[in-house]
Protein backbone atom coordinates (compact mmCIF):
# COMPACT_ATOMS: atom_id res chain seq x y z
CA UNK A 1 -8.55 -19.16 -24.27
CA UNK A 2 -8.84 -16.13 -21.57
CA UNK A 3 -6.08 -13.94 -21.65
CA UNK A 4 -4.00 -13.81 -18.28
CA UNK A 5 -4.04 -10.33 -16.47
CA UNK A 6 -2.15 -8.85 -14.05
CA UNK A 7 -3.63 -5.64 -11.94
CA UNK A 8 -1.60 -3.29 -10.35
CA UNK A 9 -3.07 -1.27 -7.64
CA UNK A 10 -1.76 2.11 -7.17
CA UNK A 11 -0.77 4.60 -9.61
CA UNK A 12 2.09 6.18 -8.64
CA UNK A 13 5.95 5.73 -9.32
CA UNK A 14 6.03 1.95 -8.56
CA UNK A 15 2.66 1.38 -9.89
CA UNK A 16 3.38 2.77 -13.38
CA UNK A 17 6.93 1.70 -13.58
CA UNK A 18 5.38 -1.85 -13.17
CA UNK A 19 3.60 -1.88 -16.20
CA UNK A 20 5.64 -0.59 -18.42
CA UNK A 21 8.40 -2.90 -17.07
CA UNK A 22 5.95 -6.27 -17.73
CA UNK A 23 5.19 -4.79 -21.29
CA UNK A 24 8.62 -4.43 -21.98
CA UNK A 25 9.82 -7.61 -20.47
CA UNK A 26 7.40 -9.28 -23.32
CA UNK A 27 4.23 -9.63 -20.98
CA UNK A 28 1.72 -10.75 -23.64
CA UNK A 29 -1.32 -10.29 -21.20
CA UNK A 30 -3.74 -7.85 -20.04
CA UNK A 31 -2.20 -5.38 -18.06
CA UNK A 32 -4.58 -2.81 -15.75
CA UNK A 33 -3.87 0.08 -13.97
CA UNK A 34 -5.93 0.85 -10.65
CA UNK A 35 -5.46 4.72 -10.32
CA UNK A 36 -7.49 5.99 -7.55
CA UNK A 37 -6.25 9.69 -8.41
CA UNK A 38 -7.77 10.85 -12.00
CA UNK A 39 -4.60 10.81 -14.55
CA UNK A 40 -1.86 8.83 -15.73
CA UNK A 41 1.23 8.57 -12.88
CA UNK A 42 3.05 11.36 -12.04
CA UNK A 43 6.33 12.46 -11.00
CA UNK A 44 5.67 13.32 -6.91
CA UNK A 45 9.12 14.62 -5.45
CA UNK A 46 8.76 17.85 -7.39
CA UNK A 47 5.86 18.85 -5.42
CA UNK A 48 7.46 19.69 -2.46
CA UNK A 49 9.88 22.13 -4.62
CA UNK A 50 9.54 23.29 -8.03
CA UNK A 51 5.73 22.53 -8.26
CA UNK A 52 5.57 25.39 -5.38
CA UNK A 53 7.51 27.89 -7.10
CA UNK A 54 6.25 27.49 -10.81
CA UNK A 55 3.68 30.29 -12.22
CA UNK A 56 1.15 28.05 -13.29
CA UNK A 57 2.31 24.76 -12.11
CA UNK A 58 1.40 21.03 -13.63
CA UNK A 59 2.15 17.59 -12.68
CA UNK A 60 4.85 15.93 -14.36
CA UNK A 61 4.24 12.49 -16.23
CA UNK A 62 6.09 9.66 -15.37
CA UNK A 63 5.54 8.46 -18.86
CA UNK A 64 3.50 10.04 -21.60
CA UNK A 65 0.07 9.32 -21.98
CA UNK A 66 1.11 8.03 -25.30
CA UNK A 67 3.81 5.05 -23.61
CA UNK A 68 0.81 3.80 -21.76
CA UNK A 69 -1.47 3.61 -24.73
CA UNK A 70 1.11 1.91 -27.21
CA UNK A 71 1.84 -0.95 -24.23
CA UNK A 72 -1.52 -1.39 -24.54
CA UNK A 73 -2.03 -0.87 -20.34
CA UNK A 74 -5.37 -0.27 -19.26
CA UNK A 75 -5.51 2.66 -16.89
CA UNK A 76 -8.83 2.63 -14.38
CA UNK A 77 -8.30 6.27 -13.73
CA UNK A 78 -10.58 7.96 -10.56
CA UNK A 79 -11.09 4.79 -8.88
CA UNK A 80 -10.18 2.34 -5.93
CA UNK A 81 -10.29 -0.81 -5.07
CA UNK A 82 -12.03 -1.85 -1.75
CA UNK A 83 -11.16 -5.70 -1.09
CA UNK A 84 -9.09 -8.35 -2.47
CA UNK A 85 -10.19 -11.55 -2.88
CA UNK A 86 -7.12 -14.21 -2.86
CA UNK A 87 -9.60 -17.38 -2.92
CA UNK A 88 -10.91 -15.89 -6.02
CA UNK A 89 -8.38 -13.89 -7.44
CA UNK A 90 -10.39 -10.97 -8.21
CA UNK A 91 -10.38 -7.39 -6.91
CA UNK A 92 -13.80 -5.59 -5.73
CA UNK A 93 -13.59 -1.92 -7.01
CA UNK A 94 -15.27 1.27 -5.54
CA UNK A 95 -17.67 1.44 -8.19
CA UNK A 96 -19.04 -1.84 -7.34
CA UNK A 97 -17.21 -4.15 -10.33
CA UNK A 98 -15.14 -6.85 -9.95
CA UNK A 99 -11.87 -8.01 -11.84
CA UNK A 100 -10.07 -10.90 -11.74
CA UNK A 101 -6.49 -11.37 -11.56
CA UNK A 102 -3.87 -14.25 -12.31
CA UNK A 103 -0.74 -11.85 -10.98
CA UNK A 104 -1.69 -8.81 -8.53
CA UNK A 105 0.83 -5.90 -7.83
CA UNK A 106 -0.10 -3.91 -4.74
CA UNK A 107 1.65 -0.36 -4.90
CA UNK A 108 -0.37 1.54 -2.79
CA UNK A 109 2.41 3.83 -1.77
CA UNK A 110 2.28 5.66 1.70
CA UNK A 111 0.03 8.60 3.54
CA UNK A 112 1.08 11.29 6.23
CA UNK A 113 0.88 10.86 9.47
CA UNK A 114 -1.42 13.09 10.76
CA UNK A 115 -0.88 15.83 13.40
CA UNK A 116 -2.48 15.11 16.86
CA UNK A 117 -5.47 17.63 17.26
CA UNK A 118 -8.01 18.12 20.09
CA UNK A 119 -10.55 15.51 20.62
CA UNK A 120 -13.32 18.46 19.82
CA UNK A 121 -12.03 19.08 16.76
CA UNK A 122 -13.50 16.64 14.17
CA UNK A 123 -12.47 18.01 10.84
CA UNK A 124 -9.17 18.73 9.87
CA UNK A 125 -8.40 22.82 10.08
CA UNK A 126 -8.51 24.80 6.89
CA UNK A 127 -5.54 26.00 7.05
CA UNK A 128 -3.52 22.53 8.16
CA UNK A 129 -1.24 20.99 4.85
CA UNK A 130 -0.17 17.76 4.04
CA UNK A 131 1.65 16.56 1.25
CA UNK A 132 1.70 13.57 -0.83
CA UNK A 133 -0.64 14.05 -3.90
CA UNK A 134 -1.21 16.72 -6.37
CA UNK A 135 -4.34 17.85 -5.04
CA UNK A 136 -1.87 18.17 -1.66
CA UNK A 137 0.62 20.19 -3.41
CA UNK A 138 -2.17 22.56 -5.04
CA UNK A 139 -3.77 23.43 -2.32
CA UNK A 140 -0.78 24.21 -0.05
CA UNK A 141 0.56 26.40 -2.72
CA UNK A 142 -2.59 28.39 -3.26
CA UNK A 143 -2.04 28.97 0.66
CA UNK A 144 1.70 30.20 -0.18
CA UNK A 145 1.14 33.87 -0.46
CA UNK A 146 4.15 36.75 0.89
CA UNK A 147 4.21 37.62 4.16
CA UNK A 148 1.85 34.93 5.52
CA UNK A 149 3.36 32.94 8.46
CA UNK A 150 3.90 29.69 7.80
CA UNK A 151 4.85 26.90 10.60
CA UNK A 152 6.29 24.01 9.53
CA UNK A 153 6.09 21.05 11.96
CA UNK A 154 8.78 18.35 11.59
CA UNK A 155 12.81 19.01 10.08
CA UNK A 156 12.62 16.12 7.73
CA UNK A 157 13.18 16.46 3.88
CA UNK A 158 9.90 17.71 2.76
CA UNK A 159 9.60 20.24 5.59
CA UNK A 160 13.13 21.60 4.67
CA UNK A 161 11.76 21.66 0.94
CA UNK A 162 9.07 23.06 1.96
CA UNK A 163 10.71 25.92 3.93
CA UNK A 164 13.06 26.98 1.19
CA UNK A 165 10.53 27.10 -1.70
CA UNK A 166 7.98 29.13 0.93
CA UNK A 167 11.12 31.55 1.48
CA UNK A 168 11.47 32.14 -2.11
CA UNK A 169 8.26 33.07 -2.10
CA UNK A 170 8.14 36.24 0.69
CA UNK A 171 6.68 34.30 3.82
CA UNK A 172 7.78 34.05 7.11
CA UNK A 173 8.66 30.39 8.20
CA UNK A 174 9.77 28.79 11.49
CA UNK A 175 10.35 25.28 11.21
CA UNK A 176 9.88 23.20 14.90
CA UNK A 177 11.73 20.15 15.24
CA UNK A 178 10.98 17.92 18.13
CA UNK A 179 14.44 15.95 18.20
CA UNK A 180 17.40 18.08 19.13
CA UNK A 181 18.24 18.56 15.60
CA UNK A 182 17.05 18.39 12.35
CA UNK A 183 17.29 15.09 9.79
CA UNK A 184 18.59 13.43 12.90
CA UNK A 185 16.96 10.17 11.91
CA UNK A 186 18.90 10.49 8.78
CA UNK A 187 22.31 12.46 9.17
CA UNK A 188 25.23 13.42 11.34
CA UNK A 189 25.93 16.15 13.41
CA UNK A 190 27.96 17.77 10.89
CA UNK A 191 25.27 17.58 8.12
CA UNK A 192 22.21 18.59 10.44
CA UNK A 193 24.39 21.82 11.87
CA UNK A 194 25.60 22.58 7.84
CA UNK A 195 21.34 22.37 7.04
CA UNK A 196 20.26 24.52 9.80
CA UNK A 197 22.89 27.08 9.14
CA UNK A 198 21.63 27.47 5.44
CA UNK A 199 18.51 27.60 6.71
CA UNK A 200 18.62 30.62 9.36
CA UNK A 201 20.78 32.02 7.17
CA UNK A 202 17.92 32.42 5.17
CA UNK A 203 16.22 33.79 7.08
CA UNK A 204 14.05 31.17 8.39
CA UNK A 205 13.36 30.62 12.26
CA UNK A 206 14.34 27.15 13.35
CA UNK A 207 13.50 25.25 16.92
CA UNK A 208 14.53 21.96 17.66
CA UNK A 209 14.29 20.20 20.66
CA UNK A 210 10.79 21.50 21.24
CA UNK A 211 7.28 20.22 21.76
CA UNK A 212 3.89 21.47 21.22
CA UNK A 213 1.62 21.24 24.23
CA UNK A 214 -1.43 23.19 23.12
CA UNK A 215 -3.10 24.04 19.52
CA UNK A 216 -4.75 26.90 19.58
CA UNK A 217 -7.88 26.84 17.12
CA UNK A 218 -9.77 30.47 15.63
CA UNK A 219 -13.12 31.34 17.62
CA UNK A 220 -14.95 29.05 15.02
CA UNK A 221 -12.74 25.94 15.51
CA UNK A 222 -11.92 26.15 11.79
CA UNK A 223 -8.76 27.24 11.87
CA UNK A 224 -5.17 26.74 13.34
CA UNK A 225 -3.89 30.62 14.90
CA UNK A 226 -1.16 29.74 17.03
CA UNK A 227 0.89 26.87 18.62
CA UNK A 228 1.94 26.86 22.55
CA UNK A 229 5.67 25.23 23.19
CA UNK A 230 6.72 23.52 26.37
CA UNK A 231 8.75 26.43 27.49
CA UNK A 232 5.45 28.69 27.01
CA UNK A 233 6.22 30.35 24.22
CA UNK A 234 3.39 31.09 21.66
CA UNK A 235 4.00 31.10 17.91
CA UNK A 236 0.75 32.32 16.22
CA UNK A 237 0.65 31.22 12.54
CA UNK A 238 -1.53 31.75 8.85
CA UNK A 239 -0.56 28.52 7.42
CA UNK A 240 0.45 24.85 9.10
CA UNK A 241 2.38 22.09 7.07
CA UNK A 242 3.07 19.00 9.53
CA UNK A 243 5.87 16.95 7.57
CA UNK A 244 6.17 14.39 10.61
CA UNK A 245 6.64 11.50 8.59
CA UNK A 246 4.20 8.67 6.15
CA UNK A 247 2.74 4.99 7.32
CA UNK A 248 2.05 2.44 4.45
CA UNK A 249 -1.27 1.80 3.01
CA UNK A 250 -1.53 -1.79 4.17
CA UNK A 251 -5.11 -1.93 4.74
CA UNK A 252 -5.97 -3.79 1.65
CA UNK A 253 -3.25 -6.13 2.61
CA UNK A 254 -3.76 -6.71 5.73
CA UNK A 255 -7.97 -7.49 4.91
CA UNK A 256 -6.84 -10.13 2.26
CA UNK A 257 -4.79 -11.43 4.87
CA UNK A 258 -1.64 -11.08 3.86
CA UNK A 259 1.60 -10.56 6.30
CA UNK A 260 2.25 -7.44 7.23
CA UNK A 261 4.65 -5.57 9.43
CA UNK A 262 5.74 -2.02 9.05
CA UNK A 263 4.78 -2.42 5.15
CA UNK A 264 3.57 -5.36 3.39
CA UNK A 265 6.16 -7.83 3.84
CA UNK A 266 7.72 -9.41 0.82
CA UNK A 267 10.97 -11.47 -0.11
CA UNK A 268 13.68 -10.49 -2.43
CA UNK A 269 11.46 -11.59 -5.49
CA UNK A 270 8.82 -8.75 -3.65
CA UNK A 271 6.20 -11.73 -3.71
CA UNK A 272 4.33 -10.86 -0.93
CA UNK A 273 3.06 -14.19 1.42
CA UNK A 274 0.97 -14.97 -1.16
CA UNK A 275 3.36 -16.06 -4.36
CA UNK A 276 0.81 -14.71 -6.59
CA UNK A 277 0.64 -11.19 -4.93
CA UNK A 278 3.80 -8.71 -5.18
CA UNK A 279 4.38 -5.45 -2.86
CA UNK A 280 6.47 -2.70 -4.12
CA UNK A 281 7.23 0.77 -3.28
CA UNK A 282 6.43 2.64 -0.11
CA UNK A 283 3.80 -0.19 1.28
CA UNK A 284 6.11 -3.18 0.92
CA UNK A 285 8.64 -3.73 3.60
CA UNK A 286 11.54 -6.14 1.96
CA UNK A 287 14.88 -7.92 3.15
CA UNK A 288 18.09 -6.38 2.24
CA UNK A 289 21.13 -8.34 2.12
CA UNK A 290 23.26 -5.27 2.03
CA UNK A 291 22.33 -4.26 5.82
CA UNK A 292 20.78 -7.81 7.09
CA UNK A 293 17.65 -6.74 8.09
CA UNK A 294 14.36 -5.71 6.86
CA UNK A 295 13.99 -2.27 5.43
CA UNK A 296 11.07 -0.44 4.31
CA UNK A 297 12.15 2.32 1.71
CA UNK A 298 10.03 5.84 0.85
CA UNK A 299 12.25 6.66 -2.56
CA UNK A 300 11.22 6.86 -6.07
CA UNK A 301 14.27 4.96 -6.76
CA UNK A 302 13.25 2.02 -4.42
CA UNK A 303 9.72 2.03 -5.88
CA UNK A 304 11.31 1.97 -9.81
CA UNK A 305 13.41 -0.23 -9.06
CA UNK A 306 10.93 -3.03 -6.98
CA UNK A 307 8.69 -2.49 -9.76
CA UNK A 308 11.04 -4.01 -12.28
CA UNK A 309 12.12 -6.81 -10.01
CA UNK A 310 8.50 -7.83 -9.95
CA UNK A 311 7.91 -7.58 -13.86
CA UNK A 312 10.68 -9.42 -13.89
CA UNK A 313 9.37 -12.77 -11.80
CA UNK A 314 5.99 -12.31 -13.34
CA UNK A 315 7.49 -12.40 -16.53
CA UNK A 316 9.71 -15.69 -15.63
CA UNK A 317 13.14 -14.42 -15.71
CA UNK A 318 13.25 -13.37 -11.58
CA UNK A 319 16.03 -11.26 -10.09
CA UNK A 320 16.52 -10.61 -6.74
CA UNK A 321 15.98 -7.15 -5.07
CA UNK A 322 20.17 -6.22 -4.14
CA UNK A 323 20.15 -2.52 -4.53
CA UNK A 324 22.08 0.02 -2.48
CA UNK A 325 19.31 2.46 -1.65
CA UNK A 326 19.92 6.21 -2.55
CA UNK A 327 17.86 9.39 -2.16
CA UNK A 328 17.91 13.19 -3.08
CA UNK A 329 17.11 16.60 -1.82
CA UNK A 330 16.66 20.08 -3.49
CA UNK A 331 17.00 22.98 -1.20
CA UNK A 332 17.93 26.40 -2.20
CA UNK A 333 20.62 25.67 -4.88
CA UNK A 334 21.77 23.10 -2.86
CA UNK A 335 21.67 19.29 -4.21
CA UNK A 336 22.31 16.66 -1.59
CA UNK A 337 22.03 12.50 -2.67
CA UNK A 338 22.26 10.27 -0.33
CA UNK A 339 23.64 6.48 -0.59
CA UNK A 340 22.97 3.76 1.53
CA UNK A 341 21.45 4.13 5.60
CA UNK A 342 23.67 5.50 8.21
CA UNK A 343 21.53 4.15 10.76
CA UNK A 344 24.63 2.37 13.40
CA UNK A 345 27.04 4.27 12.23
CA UNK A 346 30.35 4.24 14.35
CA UNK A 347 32.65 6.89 12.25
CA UNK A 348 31.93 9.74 9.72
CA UNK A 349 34.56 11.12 7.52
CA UNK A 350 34.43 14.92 5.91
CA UNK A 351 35.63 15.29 2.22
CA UNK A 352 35.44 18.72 1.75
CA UNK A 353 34.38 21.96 3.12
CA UNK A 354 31.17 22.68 4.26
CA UNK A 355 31.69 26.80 4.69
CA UNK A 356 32.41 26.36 0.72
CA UNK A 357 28.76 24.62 0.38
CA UNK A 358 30.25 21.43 -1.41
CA UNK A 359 30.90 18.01 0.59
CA UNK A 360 30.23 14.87 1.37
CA UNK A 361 30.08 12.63 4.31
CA UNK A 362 30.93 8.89 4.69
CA UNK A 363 29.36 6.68 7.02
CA UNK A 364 31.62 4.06 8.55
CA UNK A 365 30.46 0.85 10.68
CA UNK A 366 32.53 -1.99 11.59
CA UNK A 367 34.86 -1.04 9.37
CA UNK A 368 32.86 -0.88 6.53
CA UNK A 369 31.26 1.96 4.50
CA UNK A 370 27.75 1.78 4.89
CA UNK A 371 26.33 4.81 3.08
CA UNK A 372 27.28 8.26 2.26
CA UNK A 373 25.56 12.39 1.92
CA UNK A 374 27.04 14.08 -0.98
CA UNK A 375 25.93 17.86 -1.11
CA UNK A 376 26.51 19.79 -4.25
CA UNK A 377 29.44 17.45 -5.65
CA UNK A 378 27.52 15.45 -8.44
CA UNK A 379 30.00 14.65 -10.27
CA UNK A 380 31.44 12.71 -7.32
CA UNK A 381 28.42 11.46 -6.43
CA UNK A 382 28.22 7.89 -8.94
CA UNK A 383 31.53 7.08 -7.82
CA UNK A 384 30.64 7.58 -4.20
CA UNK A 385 27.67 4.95 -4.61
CA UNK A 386 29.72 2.50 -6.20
CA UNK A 387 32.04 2.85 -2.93
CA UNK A 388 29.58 2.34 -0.77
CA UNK A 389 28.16 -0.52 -2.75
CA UNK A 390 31.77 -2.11 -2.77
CA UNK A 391 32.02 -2.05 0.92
CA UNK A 392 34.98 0.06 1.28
CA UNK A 393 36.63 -0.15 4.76
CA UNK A 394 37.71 2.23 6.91
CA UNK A 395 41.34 1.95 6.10
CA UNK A 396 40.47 4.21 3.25
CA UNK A 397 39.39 6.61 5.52
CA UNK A 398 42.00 9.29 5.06
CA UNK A 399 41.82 9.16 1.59
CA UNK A 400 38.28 9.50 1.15
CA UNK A 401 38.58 12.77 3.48
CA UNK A 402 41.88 13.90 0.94
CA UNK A 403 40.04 16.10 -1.71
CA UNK A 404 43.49 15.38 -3.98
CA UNK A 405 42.72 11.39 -4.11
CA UNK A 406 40.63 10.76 -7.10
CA UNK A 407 37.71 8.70 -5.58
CA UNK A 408 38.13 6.30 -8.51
CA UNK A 409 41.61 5.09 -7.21
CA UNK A 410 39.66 4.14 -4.49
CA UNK A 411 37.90 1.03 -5.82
């Protein structure tokens, strides 16, 4: 009798959580792992912080080698796969092989977007970052040396990351934010003003509301020396990170033929249109009951937590997808999670003090708490996200802002 197998493309977070997850869920098949980096999965949001600022640096295993090999999970390690057949149920790889499939798990995770250039300019500058991978994360911090200039373009999370680990380590950073402030998409007022504060105070130059109208390239065209703003102003540079934000990998998808729309789309099993296929992680775009619409999710608890919903149907016990979404952020010494989307949000509510570095912020719409930010109060912070996962309304307002109500009188 042939032994059933279920591949899982992409290596990453959701990719390796997968496996482990069938294994352990009593998945007596063949299991394969489609790596297209070399190495077993790693953890990724450390690369954007600690990875930076460590002497001699390494990636992080999600698992140890060791987990892998006693599952008994085949890893494909340094290779992709170029089409996927559905009729046939078989993957094409970049080496030429084929392998067929009864159960296929696409996690093929996310990639920058990439900074608008001149239409001479064919290869990317030498001294323009990205990050997403280790080889990413290596060379930007080889590029991290004191007193270089670094310009950071975009005030989302990794930029911000960015900028404090690059200030611990001597240069001189200005961070330009096109939207009037930074983590707009994301925050309120009150948290964007408490970030940029820390920030400057740090001695870090930041511009929002700004656009760049001209890059300006070294005589050879290899290079990135300066910016030009709107207003005129020039701001020359050594090194260029552009953090402006990630669009799934749904071009394997979207060849097999599979629906796709702002991420592979997928139901609350994360069966993709095709019941045999699943989507999780950054590439699959599923629907959340908790906000009634469709979300698509860039969080390594999103893409552990998809990954174990789909082990789960594969493995014939199925469970929908219901979490709460939540998120995290190192800067400085400052640790903010983040529960639920604020997006719509109609009332915030302060518990806390900012000027003391320790607060959080609740998100109210309709009446309803949709999500909350929780800087540098963990030990609030699993009480918080069982708030927000209850629903709590508004008329708990005041109490959530009174720093003498125990938030677990609050349930």
């Amino acid at each position: 009798m042939n032994m059933e197998t279920t591949i899982i493309i992409g290596g990453g977070h959701a990719g390796g959580e997968a496996a482990l997850s069938l294994r352990q869920g009593g998945y007596a098949g063949r299991i394969v792992l489609i790596c297209e980096e070399h190495g077993l999965p790693y953890q990724r949001p450390p690369l954007s912080k600690a990875f930076l600022l460590a002497p001699e640096p390494e990636a992080s295993l999600i698992r140890p080698a060791a987990n892998f090999s006693k599952a008994d999970i085949e890893i494909a390690s340094g290779i992709g796969v170029q089409t996927i057949d559905r009729q046939a149920r078989s993957v094409t790889l970049s080496d030429g092989s084929r392998l067929s499939w009864d159960h296929l798990i696409i996690a093929t995770g996310s990639r920058p977007r990439q900074l608008a250039l001149p239409d001479p300019i064919t290869a990317q500058p030498t001294n323009l970052h990205y990050l997403r991978n280790l080889t990413d994360a290596q060379r930007l911090k080889g590029a991290l040396q004191p007193d270089k200039k670094l310009l950071i373009i975009g005030g989302g999370y990794i930029g911000l990351e960015v900028a404090s680990a690059a200030q611990s380590l001597g240069l001189q950073v200005t961070i330009i934010e096109a939207q009037e402030r930074i983590l707009s998409r994301v925050t309120a007022p009150e948290v964007s003003a408490f970030y940029q504060q820390v920030h400057q105070a740090a001695g870090i130059q930041m511009l929002t509301g700004v656009q760049i109208t001209t890059v300006n390239f070294s005589s050879d065209g290899t290079a990135i020396r300066s910016v030009t703003l709107q207003n005129g102003d020039e701001l020359p540079t050594d090194v260029v990170l552009a953090g402006i934000g990630a669009i799934p990998e749904t071009g394997l998808a979207e060849s097999a033929g599979l629906e796709v729309d702002n991420g592979i789309l997928v139901n609350e099993f994360c069966q993709t249109s095709d019941p045999a296929i699943y989507a999780i992680g950054d590439c699959s775009n599923h629907p959340s009951k908790a906000y009634q619409r469709r979300i698509r999710l860039e969080s390594v608890p999103n893409a552990v937590e998809q990954a174990r919903v789909a082990a789960q149907s594969i493995n014939g016990s199925p469970k929908p997808y219901e979490s709460i979404p939540w998120f995290w952020s190192d800067q400085y010494d400052l640790k903010l999670q983040m529960v639920g989307l604020s997006q719509g949000y109609d009332q915030v509510v302060i518990r806390g003090n900012p000027e003391e570095r320790s607060f959080a912020a609740f998100y109210f719409a309709n009446d309803k708490l949709i999500a909350a930010d929780c800087v540098s109060r963990p030990s609030e912070f699993g009480m918080i996200r069982k708030l927000v996962q209850a629903g709590t309304t508004a008329s708990s307002a005041a109490a959530l802002a009174n720093i003498d109500v125990a938030l677990k009188d609050l349930l």
